[in-house]
N, C-alpha and C. Protein backbone atom coordinates (compact mmCIF):
# COMPACT_ATOMS: atom_id res chain seq x y z
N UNK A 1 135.43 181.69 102.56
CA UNK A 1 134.16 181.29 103.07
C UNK A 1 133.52 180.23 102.20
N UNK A 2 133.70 180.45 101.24
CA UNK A 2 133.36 179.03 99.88
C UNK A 2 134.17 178.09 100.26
N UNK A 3 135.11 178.28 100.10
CA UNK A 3 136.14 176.92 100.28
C UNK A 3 135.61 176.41 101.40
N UNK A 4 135.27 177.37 102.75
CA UNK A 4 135.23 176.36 104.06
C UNK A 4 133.72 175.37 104.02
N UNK A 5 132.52 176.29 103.42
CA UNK A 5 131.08 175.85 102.83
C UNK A 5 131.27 174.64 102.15
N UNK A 6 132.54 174.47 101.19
CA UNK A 6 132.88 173.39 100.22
C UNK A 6 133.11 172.22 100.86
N UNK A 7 134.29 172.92 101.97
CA UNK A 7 135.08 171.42 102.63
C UNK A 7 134.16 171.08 103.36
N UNK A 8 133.06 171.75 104.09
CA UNK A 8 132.26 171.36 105.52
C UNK A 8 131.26 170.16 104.74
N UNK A 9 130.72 171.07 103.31
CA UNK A 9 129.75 170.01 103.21
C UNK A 9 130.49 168.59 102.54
N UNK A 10 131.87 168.84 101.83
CA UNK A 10 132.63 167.69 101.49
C UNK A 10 132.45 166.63 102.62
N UNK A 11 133.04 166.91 103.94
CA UNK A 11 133.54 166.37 105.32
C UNK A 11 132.23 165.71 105.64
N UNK A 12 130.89 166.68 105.68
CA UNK A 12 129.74 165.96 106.07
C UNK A 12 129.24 164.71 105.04
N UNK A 13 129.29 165.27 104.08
CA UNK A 13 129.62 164.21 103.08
C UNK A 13 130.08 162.32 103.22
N UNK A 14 131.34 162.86 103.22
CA UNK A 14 132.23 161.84 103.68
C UNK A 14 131.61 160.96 104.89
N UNK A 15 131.75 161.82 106.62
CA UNK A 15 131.09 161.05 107.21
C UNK A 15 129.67 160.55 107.27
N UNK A 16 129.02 160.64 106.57
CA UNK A 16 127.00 160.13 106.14
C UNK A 16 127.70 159.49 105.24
N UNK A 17 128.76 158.86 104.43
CA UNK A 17 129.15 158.21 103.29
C UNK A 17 129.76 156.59 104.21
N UNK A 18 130.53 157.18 105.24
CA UNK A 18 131.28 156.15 106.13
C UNK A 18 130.49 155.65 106.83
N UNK A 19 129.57 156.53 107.25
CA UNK A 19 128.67 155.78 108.18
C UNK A 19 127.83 154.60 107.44
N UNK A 20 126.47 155.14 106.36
CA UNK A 20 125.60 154.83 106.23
C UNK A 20 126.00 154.10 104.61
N UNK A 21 127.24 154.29 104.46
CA UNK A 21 127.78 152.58 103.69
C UNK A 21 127.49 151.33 104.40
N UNK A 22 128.30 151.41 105.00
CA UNK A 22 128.64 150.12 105.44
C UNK A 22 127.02 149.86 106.11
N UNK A 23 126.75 150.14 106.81
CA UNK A 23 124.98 149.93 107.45
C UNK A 23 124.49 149.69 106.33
N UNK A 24 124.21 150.16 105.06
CA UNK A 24 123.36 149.54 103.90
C UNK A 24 123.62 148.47 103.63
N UNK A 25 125.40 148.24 103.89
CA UNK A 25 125.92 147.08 102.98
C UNK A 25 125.60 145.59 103.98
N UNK A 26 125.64 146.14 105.57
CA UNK A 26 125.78 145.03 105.99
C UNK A 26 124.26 144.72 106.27
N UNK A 27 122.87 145.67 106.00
CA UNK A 27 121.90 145.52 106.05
C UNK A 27 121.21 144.39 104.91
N UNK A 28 121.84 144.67 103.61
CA UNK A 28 121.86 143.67 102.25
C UNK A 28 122.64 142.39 102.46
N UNK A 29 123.34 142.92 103.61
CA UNK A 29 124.00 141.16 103.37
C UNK A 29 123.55 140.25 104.54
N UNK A 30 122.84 140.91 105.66
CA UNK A 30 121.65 140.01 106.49
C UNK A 30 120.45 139.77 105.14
N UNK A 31 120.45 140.74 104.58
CA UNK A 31 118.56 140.11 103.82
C UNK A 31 119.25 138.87 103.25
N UNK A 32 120.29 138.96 102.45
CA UNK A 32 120.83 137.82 101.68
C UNK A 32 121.23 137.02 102.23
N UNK A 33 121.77 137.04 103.44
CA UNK A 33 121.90 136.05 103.83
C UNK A 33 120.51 135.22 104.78
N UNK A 34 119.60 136.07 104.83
CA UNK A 34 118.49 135.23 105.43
C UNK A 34 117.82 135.13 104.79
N UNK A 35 117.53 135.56 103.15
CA UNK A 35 116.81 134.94 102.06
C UNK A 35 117.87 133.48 101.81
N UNK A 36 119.16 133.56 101.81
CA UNK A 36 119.46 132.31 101.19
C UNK A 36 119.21 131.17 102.03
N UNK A 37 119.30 131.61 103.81
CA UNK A 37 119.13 130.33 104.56
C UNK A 37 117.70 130.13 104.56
N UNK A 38 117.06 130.90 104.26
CA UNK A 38 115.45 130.68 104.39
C UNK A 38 115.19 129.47 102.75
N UNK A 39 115.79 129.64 101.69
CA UNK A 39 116.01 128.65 100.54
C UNK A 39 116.25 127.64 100.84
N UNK A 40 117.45 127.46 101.53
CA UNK A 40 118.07 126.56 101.66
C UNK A 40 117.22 125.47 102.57
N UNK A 41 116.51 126.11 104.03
CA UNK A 41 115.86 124.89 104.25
C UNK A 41 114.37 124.47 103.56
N UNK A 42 114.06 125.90 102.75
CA UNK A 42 112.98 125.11 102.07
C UNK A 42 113.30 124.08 101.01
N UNK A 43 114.73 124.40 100.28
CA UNK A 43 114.98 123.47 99.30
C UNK A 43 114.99 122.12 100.13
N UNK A 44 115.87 121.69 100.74
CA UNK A 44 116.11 120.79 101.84
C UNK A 44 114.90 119.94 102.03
N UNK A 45 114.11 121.16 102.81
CA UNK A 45 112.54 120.26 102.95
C UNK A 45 111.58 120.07 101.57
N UNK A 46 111.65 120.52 100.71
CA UNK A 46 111.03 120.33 99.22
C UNK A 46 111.61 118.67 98.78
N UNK A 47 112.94 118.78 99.17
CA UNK A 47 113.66 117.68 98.15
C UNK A 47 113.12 116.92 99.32
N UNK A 48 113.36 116.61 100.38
CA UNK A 48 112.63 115.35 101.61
C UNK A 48 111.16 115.48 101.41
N UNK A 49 110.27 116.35 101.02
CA UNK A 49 108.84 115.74 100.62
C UNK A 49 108.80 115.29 99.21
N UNK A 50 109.61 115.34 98.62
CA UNK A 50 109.56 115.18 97.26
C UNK A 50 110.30 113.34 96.95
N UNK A 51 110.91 113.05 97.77
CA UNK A 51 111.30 111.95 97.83
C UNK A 51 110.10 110.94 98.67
N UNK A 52 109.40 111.26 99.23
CA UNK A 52 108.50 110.92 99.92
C UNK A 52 107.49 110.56 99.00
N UNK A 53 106.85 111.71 98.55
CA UNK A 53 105.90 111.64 97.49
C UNK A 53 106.58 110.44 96.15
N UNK A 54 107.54 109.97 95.82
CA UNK A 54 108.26 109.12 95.19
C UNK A 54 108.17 108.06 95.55
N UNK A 55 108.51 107.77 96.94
CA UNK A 55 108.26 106.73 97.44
C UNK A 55 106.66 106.06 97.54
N UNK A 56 105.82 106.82 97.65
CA UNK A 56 104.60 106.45 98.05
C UNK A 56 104.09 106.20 96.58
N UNK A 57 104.61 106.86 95.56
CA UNK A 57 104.31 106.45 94.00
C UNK A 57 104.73 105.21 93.56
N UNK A 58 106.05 105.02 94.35
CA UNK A 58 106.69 103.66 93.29
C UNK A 58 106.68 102.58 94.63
N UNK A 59 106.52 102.26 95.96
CA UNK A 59 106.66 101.70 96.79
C UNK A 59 105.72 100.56 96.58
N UNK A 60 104.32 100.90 96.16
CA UNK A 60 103.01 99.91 96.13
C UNK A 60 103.76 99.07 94.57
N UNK A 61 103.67 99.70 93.41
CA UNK A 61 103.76 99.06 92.05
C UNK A 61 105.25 98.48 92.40
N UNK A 62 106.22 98.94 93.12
CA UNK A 62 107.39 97.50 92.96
C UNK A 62 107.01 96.30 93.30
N UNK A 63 105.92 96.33 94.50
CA UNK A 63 106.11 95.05 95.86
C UNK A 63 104.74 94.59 94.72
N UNK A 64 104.31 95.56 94.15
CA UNK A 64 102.94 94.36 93.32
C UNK A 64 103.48 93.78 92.22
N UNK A 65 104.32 94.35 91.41
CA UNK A 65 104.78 93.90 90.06
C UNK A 65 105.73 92.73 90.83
N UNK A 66 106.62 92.95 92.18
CA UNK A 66 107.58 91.23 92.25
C UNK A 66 106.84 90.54 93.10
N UNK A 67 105.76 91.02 93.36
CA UNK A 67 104.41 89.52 93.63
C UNK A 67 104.27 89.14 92.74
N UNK A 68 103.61 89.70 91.79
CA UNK A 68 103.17 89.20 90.46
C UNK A 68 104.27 88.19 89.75
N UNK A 69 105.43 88.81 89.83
CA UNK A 69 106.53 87.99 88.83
C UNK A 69 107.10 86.93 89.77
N UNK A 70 107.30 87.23 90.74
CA UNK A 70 108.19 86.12 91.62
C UNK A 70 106.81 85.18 92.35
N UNK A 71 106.82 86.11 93.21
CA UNK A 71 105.69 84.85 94.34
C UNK A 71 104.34 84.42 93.86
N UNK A 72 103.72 85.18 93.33
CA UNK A 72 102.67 84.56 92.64
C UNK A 72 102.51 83.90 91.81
N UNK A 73 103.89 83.31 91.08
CA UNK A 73 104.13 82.48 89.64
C UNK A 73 104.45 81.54 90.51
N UNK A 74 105.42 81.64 91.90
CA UNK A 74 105.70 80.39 92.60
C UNK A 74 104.66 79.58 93.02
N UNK A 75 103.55 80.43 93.39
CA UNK A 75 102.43 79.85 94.23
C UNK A 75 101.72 78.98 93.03
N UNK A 76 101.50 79.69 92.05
CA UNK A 76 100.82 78.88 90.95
C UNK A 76 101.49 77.70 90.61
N UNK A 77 102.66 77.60 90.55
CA UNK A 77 103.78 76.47 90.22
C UNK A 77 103.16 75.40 91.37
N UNK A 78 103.02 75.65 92.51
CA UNK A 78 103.12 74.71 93.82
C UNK A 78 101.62 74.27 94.07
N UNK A 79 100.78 75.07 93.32
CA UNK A 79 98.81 74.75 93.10
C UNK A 79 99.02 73.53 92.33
N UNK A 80 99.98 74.02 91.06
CA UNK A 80 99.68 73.18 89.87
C UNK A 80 100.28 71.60 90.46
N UNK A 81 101.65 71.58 91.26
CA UNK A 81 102.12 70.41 91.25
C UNK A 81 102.19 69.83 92.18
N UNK A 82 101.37 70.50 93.11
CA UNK A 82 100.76 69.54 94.63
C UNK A 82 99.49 68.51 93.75
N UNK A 83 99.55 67.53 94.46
CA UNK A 83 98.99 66.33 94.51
C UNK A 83 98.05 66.16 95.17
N UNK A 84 96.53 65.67 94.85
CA UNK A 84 96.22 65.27 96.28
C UNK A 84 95.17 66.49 96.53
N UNK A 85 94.68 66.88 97.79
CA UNK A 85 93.22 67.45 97.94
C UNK A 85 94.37 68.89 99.02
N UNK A 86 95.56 68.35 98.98
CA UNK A 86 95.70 69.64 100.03
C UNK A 86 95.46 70.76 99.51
N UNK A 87 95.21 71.65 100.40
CA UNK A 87 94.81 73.13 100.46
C UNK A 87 96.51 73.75 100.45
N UNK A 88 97.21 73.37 101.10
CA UNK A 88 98.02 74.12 101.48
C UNK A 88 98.82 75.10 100.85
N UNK A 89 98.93 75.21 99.38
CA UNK A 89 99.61 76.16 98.41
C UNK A 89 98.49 77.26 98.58
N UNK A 90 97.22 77.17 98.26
CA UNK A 90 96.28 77.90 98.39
C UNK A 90 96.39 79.02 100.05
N UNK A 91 96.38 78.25 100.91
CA UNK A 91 96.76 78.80 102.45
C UNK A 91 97.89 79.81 102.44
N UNK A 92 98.67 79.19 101.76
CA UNK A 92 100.29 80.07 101.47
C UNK A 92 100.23 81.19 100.74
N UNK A 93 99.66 80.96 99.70
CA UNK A 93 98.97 82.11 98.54
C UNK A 93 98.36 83.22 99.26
N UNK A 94 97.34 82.92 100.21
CA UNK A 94 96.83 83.90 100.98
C UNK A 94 97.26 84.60 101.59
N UNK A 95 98.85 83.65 102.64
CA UNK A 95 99.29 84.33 103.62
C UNK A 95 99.79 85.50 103.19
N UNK A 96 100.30 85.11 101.84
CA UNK A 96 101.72 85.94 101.14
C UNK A 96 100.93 86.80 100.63
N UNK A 97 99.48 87.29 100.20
CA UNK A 97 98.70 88.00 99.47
C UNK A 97 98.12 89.31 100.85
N UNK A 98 98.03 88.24 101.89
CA UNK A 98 97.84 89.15 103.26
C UNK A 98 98.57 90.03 103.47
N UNK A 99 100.39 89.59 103.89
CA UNK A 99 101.38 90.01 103.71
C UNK A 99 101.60 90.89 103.03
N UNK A 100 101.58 91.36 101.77
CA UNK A 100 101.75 92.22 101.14
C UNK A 100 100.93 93.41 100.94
N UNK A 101 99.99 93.03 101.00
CA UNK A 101 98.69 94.12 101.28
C UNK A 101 98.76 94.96 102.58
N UNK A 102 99.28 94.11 103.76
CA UNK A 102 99.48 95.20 105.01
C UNK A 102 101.14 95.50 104.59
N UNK A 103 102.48 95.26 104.10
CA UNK A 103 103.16 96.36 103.72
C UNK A 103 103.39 97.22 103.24
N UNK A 104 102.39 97.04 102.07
CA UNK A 104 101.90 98.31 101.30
C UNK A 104 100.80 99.21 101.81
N UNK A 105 100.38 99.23 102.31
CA UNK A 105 99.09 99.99 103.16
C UNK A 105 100.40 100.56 104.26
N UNK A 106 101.24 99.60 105.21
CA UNK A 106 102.02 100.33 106.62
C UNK A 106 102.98 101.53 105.43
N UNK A 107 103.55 101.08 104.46
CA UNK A 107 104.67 102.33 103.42
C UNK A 107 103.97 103.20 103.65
N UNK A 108 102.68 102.83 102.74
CA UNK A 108 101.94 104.24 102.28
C UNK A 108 101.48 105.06 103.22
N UNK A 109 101.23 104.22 104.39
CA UNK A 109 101.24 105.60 105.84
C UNK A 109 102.34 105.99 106.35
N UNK A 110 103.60 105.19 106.18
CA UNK A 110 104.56 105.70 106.76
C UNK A 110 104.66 106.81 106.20
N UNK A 111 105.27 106.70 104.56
CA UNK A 111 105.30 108.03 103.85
C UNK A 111 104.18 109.01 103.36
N UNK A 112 102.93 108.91 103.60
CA UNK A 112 101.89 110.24 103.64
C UNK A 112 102.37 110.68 105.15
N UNK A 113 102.89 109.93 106.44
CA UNK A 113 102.81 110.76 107.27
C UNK A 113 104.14 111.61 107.53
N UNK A 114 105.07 111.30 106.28
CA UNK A 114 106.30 112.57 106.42
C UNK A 114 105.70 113.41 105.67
N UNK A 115 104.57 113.51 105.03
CA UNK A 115 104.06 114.88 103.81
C UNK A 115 103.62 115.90 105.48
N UNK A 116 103.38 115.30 105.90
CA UNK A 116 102.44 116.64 107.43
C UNK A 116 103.53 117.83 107.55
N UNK A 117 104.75 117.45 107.55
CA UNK A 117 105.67 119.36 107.72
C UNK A 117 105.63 119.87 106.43
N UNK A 118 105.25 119.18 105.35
CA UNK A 118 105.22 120.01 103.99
C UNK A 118 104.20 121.27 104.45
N UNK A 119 103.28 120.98 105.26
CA UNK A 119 101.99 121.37 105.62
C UNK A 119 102.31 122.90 106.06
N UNK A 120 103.57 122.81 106.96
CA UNK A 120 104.07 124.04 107.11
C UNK A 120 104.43 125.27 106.49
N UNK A 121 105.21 124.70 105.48
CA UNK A 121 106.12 125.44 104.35
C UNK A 121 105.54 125.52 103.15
N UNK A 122 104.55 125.01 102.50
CA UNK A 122 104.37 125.20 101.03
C UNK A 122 102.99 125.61 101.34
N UNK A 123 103.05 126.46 99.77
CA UNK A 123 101.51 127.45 99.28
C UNK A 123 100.29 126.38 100.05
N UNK A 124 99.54 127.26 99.40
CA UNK A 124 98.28 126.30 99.62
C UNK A 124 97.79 125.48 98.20
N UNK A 125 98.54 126.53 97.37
CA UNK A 125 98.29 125.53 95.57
C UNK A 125 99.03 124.64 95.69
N UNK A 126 100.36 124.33 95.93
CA UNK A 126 101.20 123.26 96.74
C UNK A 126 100.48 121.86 97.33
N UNK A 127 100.42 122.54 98.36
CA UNK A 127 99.55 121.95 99.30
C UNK A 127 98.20 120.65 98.72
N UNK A 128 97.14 121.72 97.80
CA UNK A 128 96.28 120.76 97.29
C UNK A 128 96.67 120.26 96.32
N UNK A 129 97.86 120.15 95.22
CA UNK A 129 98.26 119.19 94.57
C UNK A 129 98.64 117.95 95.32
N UNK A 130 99.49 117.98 96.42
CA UNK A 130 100.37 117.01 97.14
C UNK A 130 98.96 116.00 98.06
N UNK A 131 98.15 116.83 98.05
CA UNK A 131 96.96 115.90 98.65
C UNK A 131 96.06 115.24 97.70
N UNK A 132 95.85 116.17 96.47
CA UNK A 132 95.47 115.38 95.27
C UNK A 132 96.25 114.12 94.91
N UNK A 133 97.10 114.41 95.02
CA UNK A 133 98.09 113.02 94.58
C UNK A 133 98.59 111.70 95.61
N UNK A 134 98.38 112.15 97.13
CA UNK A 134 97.86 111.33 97.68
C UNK A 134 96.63 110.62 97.59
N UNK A 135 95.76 111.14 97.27
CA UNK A 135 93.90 110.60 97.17
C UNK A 135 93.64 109.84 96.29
N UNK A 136 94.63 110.03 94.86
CA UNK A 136 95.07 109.11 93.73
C UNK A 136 95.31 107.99 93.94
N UNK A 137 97.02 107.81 95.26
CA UNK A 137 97.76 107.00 95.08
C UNK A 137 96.74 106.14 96.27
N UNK A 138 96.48 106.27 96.69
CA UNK A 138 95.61 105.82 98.14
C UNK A 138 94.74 104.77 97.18
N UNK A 139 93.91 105.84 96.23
CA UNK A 139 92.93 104.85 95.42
C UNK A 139 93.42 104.18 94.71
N UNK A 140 94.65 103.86 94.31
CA UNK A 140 95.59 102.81 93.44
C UNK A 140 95.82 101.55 94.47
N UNK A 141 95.77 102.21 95.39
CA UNK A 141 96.81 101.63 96.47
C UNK A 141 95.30 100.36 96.91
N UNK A 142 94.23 101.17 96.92
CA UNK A 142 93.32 100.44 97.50
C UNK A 142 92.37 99.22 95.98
N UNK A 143 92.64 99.89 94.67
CA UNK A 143 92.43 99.35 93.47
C UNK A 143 93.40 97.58 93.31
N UNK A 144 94.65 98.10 93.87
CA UNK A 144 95.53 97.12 93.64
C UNK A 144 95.02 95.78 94.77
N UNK A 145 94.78 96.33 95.77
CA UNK A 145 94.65 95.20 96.99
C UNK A 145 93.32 94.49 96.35
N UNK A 146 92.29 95.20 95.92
CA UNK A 146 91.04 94.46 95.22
C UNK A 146 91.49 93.70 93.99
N UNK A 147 92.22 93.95 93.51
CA UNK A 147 92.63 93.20 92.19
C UNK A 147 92.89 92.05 92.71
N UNK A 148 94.08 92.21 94.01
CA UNK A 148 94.31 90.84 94.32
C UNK A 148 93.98 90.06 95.40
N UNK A 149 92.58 90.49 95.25
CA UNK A 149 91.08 89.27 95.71
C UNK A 149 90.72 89.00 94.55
N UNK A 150 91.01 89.04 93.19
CA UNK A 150 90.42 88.80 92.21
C UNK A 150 91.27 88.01 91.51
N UNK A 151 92.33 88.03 92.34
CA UNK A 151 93.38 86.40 91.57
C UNK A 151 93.00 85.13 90.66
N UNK A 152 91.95 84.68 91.78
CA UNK A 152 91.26 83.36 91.58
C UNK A 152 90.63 83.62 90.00
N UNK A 153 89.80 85.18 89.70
CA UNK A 153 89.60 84.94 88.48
C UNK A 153 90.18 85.13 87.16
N UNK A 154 91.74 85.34 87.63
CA UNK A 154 92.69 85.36 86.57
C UNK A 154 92.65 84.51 85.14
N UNK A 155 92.23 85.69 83.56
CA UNK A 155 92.55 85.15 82.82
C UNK A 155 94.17 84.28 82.25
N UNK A 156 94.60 83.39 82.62
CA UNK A 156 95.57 83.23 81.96
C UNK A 156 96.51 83.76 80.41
N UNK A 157 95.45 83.40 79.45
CA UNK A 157 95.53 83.50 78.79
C UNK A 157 95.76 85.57 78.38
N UNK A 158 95.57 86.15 79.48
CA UNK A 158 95.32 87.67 79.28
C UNK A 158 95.26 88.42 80.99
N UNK A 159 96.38 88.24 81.29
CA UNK A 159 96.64 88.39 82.66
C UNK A 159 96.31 89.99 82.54
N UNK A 160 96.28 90.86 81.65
CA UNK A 160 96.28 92.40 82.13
C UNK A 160 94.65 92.72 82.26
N UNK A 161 93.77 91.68 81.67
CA UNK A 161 92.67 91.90 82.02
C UNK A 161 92.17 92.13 83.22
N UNK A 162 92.64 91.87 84.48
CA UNK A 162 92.49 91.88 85.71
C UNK A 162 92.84 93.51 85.90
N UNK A 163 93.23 94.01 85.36
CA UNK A 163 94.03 96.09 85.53
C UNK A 163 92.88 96.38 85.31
N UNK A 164 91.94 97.65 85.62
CA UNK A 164 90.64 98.18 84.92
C UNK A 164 91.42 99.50 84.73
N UNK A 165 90.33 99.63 83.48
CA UNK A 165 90.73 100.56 82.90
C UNK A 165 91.37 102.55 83.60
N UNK A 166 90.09 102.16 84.72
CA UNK A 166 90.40 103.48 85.75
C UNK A 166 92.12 103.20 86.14
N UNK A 167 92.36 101.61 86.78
CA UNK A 167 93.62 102.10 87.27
C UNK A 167 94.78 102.46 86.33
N UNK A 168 94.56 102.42 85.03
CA UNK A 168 95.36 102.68 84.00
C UNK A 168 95.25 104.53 84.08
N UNK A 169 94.08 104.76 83.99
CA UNK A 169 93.72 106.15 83.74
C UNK A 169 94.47 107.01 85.23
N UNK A 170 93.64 106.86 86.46
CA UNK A 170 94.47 107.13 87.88
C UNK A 170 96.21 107.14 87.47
N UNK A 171 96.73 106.28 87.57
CA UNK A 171 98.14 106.26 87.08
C UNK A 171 98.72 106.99 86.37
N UNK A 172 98.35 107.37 85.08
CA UNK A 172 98.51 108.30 84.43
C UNK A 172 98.16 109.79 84.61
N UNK A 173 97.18 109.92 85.58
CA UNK A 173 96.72 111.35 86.47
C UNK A 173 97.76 111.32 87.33
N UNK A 174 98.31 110.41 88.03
CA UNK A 174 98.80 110.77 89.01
C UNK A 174 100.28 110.78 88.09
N UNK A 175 101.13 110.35 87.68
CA UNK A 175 102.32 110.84 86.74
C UNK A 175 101.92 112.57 86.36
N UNK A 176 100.90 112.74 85.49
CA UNK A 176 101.03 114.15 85.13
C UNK A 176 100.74 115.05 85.89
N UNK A 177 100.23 115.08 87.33
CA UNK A 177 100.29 115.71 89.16
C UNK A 177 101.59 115.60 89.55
N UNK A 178 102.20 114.57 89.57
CA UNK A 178 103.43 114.39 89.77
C UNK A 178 104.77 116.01 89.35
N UNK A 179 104.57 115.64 88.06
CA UNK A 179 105.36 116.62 87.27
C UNK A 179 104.74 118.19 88.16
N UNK A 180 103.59 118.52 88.12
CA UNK A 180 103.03 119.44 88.38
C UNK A 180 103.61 120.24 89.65
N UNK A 181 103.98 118.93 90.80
CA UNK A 181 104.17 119.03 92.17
C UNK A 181 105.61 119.90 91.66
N UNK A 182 106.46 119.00 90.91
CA UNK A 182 107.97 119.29 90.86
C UNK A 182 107.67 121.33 90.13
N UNK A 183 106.92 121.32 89.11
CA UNK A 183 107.27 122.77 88.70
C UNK A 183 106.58 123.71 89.56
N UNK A 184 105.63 123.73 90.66
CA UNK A 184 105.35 124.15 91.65
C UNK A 184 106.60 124.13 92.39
N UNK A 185 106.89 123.26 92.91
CA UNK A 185 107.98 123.64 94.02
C UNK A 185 109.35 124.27 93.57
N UNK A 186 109.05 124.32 92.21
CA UNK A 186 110.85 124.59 91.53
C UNK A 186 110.03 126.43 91.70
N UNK A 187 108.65 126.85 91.31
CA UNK A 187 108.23 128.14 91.39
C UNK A 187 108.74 128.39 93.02
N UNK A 188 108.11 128.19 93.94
CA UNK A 188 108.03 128.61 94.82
C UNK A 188 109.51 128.68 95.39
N UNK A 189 110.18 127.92 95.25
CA UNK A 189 111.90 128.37 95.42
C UNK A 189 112.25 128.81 94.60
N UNK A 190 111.39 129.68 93.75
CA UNK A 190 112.42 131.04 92.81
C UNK A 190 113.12 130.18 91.76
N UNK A 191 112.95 129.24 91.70
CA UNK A 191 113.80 128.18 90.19
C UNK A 191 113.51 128.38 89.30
N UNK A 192 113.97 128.58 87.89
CA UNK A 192 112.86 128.72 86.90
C UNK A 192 113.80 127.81 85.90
């Protein structure tokens, strides 16, 4: 009567062992596997707003720094060695000063308007960094285009005088936001 008490509860054993294995196991390997695909497209979408946010940082200061070095040294070259009462280097200067001011303004909306699905997926501490650092770059963005209405009063002799001091300071806020964005999003995907 022991022995059979032994084997019955062995047997019951066994089958609650066969059964409710495998159901645990394959229950842990849906969570894991839908925690990892749930990573995976946030990583995905982290790294595509994060390249975005890059772009909208370095997109304005390339196209201003090879105005500055290329076309705006040309234009000055073609002021200095036109002859004569024409306007026309001056006209050109403008166009190309126009020009650049609406490609940098169309970037910077192109890429603030891929940040809108971040809108979906990240915290809300997330969230108001990535808009802080838009509001920055916006005001750089809009600092820089005033600077260059202020061409004409270019020191030669001290060309960085034309930078004010804020856009030095902004710049440097927005670099150390920058970093901020990246160890936020490395938190929120569990990175450490």
């Amino acid at each position: 009567m022991e022995i059979e008490k032994l084997l019955t509860s062995a047997v019951v054993a066994a089958v609650v062992s066969a059964i409710v294995g495998p159901l645990i196991f394959l229950f842990l390997k849906r969570w894991d596997e839908k925690n990892r695909r749930t990573f995976d497209i946030r990583y995905a979408e982290y790294n595509h707003y994060l390249r975005a946010i890059e772009q909208i940082s370095s997109a304005g200061n390339a196209e201003f720094e090879r105005f500055m070095s290329e076309t705006y040294a040309q234009c000055l070259k073609e002021i200095l060695s036109t002859e004569g009462d024409s306007n026309q280097p001056l006209i050109e200067l403008n166009r190309k000063v126009n020009d650049l001011t609406s490609n940098v303004r169309k970037s910077f909306t192109q890429a603030t308007q891929e940040l809108n699905g971040l809108r979906l997926v990240c915290s809300s501490a997330l969230l108001e960094m990535v808009n802080e650092f838009i509001d920055i770059q916006r005001h750089l963005i809009d600092e820089s285009v005033s600077m260059m209405g202020r061409l004409q009063k270019l020191d030669i002799n001290n060309p960085e005088s034309i930078i004010s001091g804020e856009m030095k300071a902004k710049g440097e806020q927005a670099t150390v936001l920058f970093e901020k964005i990246v160890v936020q999003m490395r938190k929120e995907l569990g990175i450490k």
